[in-house]
N, C-alpha and C. Protein backbone atom coordinates (compact mmCIF):
# COMPACT_ATOMS: atom_id res chain seq x y z
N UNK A 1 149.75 -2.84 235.29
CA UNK A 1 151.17 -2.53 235.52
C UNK A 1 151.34 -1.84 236.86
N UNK A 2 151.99 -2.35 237.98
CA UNK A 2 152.46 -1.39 239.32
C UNK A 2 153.30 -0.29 238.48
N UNK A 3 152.77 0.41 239.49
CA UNK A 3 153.43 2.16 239.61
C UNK A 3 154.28 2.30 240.52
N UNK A 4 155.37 2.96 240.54
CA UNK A 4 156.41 3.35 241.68
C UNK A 4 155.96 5.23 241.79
N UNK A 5 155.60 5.53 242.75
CA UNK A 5 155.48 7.13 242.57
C UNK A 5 156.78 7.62 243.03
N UNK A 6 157.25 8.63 241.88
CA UNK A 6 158.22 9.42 242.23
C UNK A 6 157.99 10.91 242.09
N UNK A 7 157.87 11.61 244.09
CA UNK A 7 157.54 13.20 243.69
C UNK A 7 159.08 13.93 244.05
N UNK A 8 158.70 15.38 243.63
CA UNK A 8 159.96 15.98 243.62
C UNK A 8 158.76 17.39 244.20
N UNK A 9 160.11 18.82 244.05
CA UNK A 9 159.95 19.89 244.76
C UNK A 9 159.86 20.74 244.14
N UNK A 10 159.04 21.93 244.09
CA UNK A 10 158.69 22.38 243.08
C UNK A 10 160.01 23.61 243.45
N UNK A 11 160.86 24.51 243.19
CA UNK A 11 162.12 25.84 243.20
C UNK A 11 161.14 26.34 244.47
N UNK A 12 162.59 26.84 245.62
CA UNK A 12 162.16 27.45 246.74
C UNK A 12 163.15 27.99 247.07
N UNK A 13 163.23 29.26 247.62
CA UNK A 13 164.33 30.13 248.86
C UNK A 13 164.95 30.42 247.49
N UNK A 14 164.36 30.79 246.74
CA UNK A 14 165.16 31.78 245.36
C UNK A 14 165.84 31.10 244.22
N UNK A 15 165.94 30.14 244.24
CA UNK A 15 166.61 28.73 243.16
C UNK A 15 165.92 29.02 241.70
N UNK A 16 165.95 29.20 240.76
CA UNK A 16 165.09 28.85 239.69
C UNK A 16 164.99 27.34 239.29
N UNK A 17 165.60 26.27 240.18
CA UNK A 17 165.35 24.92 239.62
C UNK A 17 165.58 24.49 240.93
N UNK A 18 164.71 23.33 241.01
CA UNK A 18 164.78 22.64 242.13
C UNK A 18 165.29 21.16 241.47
N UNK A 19 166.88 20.23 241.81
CA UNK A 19 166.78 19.16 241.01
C UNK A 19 166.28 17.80 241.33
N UNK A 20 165.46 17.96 242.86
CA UNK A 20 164.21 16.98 243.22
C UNK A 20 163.77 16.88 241.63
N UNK A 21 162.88 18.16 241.44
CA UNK A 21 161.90 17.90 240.28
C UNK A 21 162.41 17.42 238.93
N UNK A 22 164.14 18.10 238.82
CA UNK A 22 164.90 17.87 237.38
C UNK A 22 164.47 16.58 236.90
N UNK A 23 164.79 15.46 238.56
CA UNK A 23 165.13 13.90 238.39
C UNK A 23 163.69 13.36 238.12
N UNK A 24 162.66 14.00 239.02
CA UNK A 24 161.62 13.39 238.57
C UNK A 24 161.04 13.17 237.30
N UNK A 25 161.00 14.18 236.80
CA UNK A 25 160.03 14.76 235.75
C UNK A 25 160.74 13.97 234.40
N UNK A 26 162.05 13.71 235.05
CA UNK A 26 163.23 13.08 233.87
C UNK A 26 162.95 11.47 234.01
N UNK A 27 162.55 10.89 235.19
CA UNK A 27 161.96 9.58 234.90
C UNK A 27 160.27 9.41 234.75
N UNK A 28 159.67 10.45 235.18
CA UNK A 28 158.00 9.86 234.08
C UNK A 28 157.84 9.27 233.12
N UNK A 29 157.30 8.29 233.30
CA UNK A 29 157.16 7.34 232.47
C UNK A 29 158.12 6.21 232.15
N UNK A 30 159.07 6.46 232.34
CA UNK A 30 160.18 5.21 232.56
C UNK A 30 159.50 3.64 233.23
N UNK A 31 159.70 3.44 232.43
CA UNK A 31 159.75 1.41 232.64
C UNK A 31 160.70 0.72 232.97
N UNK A 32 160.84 0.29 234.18
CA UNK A 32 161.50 -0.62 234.86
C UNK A 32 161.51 -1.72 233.94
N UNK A 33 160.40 -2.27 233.57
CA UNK A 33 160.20 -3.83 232.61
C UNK A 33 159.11 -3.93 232.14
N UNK A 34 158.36 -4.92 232.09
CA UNK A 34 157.24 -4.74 231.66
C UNK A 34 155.83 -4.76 232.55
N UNK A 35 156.60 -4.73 233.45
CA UNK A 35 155.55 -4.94 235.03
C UNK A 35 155.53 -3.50 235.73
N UNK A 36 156.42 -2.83 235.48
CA UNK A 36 156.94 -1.66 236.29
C UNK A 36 156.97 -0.36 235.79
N UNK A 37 156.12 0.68 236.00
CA UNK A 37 156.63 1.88 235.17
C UNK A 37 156.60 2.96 236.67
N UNK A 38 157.21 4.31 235.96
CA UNK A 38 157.39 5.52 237.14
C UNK A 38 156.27 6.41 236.92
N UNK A 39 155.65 6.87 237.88
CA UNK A 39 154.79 8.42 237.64
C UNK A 39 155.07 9.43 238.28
N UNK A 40 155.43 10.35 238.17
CA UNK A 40 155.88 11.75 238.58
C UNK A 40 155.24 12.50 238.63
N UNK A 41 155.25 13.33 240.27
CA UNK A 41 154.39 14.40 240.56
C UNK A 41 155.00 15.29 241.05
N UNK A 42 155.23 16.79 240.97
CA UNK A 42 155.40 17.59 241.41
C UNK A 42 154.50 18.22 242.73
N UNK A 43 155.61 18.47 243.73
CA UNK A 43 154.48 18.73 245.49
C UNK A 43 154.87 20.67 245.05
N UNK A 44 153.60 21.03 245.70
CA UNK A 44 154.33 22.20 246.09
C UNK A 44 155.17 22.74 247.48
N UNK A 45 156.20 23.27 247.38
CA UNK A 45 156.87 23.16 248.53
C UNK A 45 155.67 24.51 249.83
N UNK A 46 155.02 23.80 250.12
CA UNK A 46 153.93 24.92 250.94
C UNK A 46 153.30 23.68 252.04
N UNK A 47 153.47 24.01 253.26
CA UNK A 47 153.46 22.94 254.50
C UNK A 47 151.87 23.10 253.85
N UNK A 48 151.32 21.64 254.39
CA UNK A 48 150.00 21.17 254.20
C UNK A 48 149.66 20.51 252.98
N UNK A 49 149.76 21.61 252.37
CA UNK A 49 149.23 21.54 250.79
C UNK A 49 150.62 20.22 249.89
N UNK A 50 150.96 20.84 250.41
CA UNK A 50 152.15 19.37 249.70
C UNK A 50 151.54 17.84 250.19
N UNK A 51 150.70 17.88 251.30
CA UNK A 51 149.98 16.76 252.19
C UNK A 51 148.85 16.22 251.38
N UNK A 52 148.18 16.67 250.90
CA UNK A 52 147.02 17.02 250.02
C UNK A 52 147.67 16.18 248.89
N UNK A 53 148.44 16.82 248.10
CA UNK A 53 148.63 16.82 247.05
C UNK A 53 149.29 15.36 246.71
N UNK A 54 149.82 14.96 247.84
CA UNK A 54 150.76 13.59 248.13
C UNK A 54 149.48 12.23 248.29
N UNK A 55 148.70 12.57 249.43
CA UNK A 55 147.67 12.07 249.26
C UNK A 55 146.92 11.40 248.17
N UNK A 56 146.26 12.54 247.57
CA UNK A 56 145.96 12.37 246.18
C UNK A 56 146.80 11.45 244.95
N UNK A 57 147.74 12.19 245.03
CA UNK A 57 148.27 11.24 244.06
C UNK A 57 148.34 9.64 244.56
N UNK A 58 148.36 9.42 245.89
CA UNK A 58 148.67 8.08 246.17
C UNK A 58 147.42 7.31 245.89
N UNK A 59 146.25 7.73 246.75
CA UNK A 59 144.90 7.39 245.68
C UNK A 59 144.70 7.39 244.53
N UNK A 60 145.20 8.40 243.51
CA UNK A 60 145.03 7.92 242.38
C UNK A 60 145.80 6.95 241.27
N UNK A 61 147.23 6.98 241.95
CA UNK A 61 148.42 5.95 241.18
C UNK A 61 147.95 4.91 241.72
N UNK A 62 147.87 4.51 243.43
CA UNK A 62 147.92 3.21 243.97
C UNK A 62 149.40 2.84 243.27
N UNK A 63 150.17 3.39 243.82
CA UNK A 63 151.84 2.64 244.05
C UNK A 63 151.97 1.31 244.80
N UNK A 64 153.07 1.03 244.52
CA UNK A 64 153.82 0.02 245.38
C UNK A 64 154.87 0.54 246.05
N UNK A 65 155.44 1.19 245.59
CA UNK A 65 157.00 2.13 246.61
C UNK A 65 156.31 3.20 245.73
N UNK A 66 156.69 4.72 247.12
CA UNK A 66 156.91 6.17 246.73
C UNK A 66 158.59 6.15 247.83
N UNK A 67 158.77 6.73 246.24
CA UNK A 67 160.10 7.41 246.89
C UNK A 67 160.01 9.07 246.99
N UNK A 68 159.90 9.83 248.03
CA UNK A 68 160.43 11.38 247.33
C UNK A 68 161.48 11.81 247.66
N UNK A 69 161.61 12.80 246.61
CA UNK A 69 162.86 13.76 246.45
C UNK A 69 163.43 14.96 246.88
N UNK A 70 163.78 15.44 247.53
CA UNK A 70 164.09 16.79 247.96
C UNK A 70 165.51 17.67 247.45
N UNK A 71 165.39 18.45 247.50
CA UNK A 71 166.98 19.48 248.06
C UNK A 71 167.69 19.89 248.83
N UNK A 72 169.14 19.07 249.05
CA UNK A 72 169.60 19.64 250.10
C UNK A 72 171.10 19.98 249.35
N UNK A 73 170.89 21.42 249.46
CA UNK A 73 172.07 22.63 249.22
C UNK A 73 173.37 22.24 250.14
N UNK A 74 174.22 22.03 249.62
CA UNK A 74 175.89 21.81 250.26
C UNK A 74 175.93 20.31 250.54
N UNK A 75 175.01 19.59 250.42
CA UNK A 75 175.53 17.84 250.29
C UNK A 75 176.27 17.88 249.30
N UNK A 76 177.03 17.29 249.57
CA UNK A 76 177.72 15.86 248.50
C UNK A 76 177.56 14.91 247.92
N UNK A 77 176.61 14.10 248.21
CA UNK A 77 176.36 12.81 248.46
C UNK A 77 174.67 12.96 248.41
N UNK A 78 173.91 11.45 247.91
CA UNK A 78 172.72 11.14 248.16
C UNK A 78 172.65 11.14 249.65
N UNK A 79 171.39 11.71 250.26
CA UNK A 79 170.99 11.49 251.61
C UNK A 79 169.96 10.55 251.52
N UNK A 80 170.13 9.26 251.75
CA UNK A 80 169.21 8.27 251.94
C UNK A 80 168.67 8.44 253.82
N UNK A 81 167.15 9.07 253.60
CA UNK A 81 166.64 9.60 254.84
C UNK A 81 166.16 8.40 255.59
N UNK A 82 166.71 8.32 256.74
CA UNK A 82 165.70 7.02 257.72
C UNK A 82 164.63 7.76 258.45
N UNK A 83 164.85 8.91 259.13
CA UNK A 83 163.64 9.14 260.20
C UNK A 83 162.88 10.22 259.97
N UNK A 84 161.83 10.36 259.81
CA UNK A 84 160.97 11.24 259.77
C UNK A 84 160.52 11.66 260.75
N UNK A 85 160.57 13.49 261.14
CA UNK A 85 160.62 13.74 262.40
C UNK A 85 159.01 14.59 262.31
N UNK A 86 158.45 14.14 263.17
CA UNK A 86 156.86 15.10 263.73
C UNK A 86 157.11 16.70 264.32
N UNK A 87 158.09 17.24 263.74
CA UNK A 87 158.45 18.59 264.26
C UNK A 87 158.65 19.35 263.07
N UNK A 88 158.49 20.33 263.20
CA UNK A 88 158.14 21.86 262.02
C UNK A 88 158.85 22.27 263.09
N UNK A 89 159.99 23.27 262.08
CA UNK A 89 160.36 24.62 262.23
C UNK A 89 161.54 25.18 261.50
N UNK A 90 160.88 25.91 260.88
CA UNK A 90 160.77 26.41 259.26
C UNK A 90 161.98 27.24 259.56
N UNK A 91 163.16 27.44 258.95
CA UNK A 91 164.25 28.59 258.97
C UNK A 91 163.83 29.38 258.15
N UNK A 92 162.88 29.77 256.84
CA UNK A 92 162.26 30.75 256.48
C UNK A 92 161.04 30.21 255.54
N UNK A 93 160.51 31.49 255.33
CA UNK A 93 158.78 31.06 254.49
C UNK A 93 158.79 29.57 253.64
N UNK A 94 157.66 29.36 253.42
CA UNK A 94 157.64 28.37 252.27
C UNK A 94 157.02 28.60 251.00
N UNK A 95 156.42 28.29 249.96
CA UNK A 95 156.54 29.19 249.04
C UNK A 95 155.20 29.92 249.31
N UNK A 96 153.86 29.30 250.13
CA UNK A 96 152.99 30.76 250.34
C UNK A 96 153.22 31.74 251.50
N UNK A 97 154.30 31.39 252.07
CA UNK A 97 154.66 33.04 253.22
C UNK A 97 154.76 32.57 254.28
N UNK A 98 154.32 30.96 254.73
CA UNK A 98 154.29 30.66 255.94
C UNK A 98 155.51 30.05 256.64
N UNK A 99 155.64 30.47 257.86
CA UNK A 99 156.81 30.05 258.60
C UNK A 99 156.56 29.35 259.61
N UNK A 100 155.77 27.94 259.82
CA UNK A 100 155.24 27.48 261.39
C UNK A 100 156.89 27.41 261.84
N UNK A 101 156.71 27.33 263.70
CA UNK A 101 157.91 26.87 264.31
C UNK A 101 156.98 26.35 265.32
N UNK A 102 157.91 25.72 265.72
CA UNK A 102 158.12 24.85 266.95
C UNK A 102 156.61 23.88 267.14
N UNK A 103 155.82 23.39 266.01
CA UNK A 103 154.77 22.87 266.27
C UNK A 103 154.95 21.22 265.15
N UNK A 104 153.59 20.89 265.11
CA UNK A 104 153.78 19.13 264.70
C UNK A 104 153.21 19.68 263.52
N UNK A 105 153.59 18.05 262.53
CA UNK A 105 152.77 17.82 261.29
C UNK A 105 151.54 17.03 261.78
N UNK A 106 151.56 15.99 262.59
CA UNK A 106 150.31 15.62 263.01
C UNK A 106 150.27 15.39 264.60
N UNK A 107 148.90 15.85 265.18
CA UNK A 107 149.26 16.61 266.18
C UNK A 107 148.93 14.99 267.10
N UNK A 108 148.29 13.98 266.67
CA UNK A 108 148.37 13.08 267.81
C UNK A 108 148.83 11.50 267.19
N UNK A 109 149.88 12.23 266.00
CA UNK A 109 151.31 11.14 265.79
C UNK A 109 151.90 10.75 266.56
N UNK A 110 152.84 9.67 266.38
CA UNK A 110 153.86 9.76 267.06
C UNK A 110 154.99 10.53 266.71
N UNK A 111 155.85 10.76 267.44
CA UNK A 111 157.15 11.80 267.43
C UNK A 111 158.03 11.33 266.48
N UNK A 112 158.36 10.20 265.75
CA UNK A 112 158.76 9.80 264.35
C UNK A 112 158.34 8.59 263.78
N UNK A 113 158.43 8.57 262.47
CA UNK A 113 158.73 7.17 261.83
C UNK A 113 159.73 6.59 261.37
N UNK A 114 159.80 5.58 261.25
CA UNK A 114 161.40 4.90 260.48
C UNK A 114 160.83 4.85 258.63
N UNK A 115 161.73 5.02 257.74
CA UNK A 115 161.41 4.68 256.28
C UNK A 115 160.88 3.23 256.43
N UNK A 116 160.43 2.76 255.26
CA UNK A 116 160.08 0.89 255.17
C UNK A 116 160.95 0.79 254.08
N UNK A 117 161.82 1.63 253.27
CA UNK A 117 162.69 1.42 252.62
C UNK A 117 163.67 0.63 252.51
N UNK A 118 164.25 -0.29 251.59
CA UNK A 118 165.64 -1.41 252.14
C UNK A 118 167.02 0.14 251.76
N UNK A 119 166.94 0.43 252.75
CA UNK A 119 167.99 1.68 252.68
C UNK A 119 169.54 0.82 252.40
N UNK A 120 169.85 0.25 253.41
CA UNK A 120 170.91 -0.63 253.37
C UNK A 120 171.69 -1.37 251.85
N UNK A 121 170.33 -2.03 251.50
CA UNK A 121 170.82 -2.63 250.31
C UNK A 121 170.82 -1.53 249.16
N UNK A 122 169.86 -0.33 249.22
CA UNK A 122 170.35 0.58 248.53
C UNK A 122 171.63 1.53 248.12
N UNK A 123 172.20 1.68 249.80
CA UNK A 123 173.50 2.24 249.61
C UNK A 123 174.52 1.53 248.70
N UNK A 124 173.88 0.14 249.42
CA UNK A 124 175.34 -1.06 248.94
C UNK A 124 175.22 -0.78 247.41
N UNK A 125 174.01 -0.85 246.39
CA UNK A 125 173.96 -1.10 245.02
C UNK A 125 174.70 0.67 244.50
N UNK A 126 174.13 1.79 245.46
CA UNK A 126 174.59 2.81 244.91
C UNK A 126 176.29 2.80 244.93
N UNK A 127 176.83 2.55 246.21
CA UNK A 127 178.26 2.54 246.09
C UNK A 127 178.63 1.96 244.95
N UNK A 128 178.05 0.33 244.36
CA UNK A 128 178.58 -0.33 243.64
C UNK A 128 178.89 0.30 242.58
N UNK A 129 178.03 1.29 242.42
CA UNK A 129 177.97 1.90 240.75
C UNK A 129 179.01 3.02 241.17
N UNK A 130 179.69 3.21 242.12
CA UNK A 130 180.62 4.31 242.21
C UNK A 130 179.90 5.95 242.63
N UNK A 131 178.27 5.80 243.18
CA UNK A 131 177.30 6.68 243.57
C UNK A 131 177.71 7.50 244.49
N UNK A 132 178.47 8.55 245.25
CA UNK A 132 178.22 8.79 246.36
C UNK A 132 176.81 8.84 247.15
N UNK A 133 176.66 8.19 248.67
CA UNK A 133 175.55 8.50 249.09
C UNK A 133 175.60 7.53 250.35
N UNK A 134 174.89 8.57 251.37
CA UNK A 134 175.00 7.91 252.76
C UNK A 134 173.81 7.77 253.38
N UNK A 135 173.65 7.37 254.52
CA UNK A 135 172.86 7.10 255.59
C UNK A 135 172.28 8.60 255.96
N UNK A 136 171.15 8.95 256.27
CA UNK A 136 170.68 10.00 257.07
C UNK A 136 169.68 9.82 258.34
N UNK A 137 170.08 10.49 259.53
CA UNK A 137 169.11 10.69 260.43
C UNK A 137 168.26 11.56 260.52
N UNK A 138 168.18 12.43 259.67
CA UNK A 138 167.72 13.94 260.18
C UNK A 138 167.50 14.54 259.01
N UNK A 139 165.70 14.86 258.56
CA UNK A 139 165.73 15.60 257.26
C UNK A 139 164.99 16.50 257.74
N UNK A 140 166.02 17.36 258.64
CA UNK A 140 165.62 18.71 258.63
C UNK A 140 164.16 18.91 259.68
N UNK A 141 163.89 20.63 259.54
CA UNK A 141 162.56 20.53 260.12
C UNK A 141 161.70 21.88 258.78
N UNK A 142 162.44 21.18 258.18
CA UNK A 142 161.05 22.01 257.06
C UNK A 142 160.17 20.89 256.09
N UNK A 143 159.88 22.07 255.00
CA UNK A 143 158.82 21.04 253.69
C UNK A 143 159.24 19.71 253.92
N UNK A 144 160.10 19.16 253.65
CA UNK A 144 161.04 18.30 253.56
C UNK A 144 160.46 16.90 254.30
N UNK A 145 160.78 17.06 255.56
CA UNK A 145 161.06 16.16 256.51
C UNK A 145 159.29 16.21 256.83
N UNK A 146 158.68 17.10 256.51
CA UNK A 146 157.09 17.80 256.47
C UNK A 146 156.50 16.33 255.80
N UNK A 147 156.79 16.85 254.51
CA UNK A 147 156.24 15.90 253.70
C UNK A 147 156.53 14.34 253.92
N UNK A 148 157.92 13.65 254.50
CA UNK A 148 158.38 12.63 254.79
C UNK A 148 157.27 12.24 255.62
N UNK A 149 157.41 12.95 256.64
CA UNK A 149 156.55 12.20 258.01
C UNK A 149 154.91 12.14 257.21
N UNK A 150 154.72 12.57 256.36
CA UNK A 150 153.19 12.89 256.57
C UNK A 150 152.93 11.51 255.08
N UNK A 151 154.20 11.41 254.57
CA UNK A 151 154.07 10.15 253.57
C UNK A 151 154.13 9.23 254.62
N UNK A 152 155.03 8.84 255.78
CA UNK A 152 155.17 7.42 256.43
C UNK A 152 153.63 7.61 257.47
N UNK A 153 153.07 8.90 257.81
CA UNK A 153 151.94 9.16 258.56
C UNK A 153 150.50 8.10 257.89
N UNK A 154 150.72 8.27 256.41
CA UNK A 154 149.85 7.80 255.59
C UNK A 154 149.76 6.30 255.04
N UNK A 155 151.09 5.74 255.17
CA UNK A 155 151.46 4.58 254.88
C UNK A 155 151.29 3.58 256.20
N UNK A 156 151.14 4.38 257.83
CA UNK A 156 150.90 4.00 258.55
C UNK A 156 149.19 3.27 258.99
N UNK A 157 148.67 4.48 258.64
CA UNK A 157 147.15 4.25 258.75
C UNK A 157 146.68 4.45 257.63
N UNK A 158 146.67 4.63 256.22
CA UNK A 158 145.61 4.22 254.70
C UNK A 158 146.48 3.08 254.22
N UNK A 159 147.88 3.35 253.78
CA UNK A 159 148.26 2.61 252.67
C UNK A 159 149.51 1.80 253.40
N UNK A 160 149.08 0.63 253.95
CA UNK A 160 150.24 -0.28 254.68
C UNK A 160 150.95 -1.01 253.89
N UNK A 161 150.72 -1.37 252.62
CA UNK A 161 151.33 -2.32 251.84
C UNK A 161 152.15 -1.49 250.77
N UNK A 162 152.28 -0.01 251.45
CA UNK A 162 153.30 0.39 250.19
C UNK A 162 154.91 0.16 251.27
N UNK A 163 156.03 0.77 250.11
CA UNK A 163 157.27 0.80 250.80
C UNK A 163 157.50 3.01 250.62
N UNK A 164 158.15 2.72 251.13
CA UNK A 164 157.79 4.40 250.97
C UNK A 164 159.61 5.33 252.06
N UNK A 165 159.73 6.30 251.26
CA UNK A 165 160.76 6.93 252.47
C UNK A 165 161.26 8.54 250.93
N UNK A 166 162.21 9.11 251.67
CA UNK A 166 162.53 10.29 251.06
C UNK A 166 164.10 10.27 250.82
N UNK A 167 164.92 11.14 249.99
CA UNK A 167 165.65 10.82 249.69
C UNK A 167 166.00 12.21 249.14
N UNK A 168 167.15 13.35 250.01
CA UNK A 168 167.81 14.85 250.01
C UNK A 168 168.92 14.28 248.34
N UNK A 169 168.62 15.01 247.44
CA UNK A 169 169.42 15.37 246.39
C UNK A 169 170.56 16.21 246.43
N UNK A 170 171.69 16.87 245.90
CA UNK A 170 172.65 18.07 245.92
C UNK A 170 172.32 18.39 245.09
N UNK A 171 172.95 20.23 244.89
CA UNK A 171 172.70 20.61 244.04
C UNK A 171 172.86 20.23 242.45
N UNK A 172 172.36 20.92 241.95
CA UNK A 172 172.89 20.64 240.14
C UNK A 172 174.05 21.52 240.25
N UNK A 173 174.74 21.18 239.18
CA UNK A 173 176.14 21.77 238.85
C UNK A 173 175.65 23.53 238.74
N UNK A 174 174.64 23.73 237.77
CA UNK A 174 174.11 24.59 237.19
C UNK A 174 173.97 26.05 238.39
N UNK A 175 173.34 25.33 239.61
CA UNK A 175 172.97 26.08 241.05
C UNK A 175 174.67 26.43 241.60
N UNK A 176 175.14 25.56 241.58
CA UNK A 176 176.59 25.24 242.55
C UNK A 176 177.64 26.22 241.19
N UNK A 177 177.01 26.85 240.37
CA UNK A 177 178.29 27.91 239.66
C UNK A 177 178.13 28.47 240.39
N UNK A 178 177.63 29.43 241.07
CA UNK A 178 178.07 30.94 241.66
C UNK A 178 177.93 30.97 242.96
N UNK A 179 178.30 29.77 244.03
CA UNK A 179 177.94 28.93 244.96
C UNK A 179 179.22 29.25 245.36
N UNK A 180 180.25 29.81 245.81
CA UNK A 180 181.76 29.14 245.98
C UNK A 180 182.01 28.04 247.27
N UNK A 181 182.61 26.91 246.88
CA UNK A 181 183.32 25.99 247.62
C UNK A 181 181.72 25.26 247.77
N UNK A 182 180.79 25.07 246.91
CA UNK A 182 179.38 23.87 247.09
C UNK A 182 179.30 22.57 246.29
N UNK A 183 179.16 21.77 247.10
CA UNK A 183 179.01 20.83 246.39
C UNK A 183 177.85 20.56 244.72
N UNK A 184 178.28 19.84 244.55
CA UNK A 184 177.03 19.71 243.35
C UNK A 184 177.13 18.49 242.64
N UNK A 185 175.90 17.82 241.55
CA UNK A 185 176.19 16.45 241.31
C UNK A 185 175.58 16.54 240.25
N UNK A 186 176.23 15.68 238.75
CA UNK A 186 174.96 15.83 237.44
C UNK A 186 173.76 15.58 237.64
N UNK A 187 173.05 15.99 236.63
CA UNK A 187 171.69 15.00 236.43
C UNK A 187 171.89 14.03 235.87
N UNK A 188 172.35 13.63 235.23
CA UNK A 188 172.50 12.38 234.81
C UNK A 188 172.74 11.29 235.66
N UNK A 189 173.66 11.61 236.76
CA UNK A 189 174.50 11.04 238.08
C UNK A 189 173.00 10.75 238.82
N UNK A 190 172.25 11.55 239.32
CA UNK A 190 171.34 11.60 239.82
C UNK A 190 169.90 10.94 239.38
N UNK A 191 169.80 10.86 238.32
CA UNK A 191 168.85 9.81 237.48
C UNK A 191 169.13 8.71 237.64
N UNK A 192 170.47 8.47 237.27
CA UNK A 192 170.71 7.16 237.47
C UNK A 192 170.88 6.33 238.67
N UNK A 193 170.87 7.02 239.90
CA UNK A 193 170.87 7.05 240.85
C UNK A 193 169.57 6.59 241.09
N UNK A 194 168.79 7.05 241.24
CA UNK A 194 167.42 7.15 241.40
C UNK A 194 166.61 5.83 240.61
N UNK A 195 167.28 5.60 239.38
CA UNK A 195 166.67 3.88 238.89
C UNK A 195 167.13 3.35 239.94
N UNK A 196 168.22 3.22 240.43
CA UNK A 196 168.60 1.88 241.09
C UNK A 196 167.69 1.85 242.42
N UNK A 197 167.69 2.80 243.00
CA UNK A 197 166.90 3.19 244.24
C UNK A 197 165.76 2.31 244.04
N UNK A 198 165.16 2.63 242.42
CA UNK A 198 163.48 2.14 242.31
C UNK A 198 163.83 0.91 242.45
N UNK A 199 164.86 0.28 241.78
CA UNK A 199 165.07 -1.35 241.34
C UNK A 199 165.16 -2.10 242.73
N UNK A 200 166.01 -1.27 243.68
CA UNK A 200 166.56 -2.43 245.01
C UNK A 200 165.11 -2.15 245.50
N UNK A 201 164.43 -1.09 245.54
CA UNK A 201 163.22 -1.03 246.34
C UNK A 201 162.55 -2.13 246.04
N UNK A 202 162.00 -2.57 244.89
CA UNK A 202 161.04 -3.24 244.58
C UNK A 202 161.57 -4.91 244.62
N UNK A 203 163.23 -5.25 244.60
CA UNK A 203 163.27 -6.46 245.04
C UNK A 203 163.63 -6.64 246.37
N UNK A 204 164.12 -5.98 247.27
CA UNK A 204 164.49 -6.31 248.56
C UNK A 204 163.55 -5.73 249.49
N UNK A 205 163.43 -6.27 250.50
CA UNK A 205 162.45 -6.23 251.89
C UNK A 205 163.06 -5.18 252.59
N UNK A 206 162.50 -4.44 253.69
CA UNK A 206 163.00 -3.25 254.41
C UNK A 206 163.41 -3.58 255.40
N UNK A 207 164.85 -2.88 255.47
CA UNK A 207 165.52 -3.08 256.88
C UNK A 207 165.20 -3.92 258.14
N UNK A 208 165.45 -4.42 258.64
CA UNK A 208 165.20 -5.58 259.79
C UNK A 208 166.05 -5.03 260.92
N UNK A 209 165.48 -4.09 261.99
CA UNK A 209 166.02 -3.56 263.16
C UNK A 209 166.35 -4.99 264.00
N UNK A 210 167.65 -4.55 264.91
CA UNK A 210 168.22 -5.95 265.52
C UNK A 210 167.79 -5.21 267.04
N UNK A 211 166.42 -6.03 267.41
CA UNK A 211 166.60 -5.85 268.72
C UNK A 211 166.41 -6.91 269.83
């Protein structure tokens, strides 16, 4: 049976829930069909070690698409991420104390990657369902965008035949009570979200740049 890996984030910058992980942990084990199931891993949000840990799991699932998950506080909307940026710099600790700035995730990368994701046809299926969720250039320069580059870093040189990219969540309703004027989105909204993501991934081809 192919595996789709889906990781999420483990609570950071004071949250008691991170809903990267809500969504994940809520599709483990889920079956697409009978060809297709999900495995869920929790990263820790700690530069490096989330690298490691991503790694690993990809050796040991052998996926076909990883999608991951993150948090991004005051969206609205799914952030369907295109570029993964080779730059760190942390607006505060991560969860073991560390704050790099102004330095790389890999030091003789290139300066970004594009997702291999069919982003496009993803939006289109999410709108269909009435999803909010847009296009992104920019995931940040923390864990985040950390872990992105260092998944497309890996998909570049070990694992070429996966599809792979990241994908900023909003808050849960739950976070966004005592939040005033923040956005926020169910879990449920967000699960379901997240099948379709797996589904267009695995039938449509990735974006085709027009140059």
């Amino acid at each position: 049976m192919m595996k789709v890996l889906i990781t999420g984030f483990e609570p950071f910058a004071g949250e008691a829930i991170n809903p990267s992980w809500q969504v994940a942990s809520a599709l483990h084990g889920w079956q697409l069909d009978d060809e297709v199931s999900i495995v869920s891993v929790k990263l820790p949000c700690v530069f490096k070690q989330c690298l490691l840990q991503l790694e690993q799991a990809i050796s040991q699932f052998k996926p076909v698409v990883v999608i991951m998950l993150g948090q991004a506080g005051g969206c609205a909307q799914l952030q369907l991420e295109k570029i993964a940026s080779n730059f760190i710099n942390a607006p505060y600790p991560d969860n073991a104390g560390q704050q790099p700035r102004n330095t790389l995730t890999a030091s003789h990368g290139p300066a970004a990657y594009f997702s291999n994701l069919p982003i496009n046809a993803m939006l289109q299926a999410l709108h269909s369902q009435q999803i909010p969720a847009q296009l992104s250039l920019s995931a940040g320069s923390y864990v985040c965008n950390h872990s992105f580059y260092g998944l497309m870093h890996l998909i570049k040189n070990q694992f070429a035949s996966i599809k792979g990219g990241f994908i900023h969540l909003p808050y849960l309703p739950e976070q966004a009570l005592h939040k005033a004027d923040t956005a926020s989105m169910a879990l449920a909204t967000l699960i379901d979200a997240i099948k379709i993501c797996v589904e267009v991934s695995l039938l449509q081809q990735p974006d085709q740049l027009v140059v």
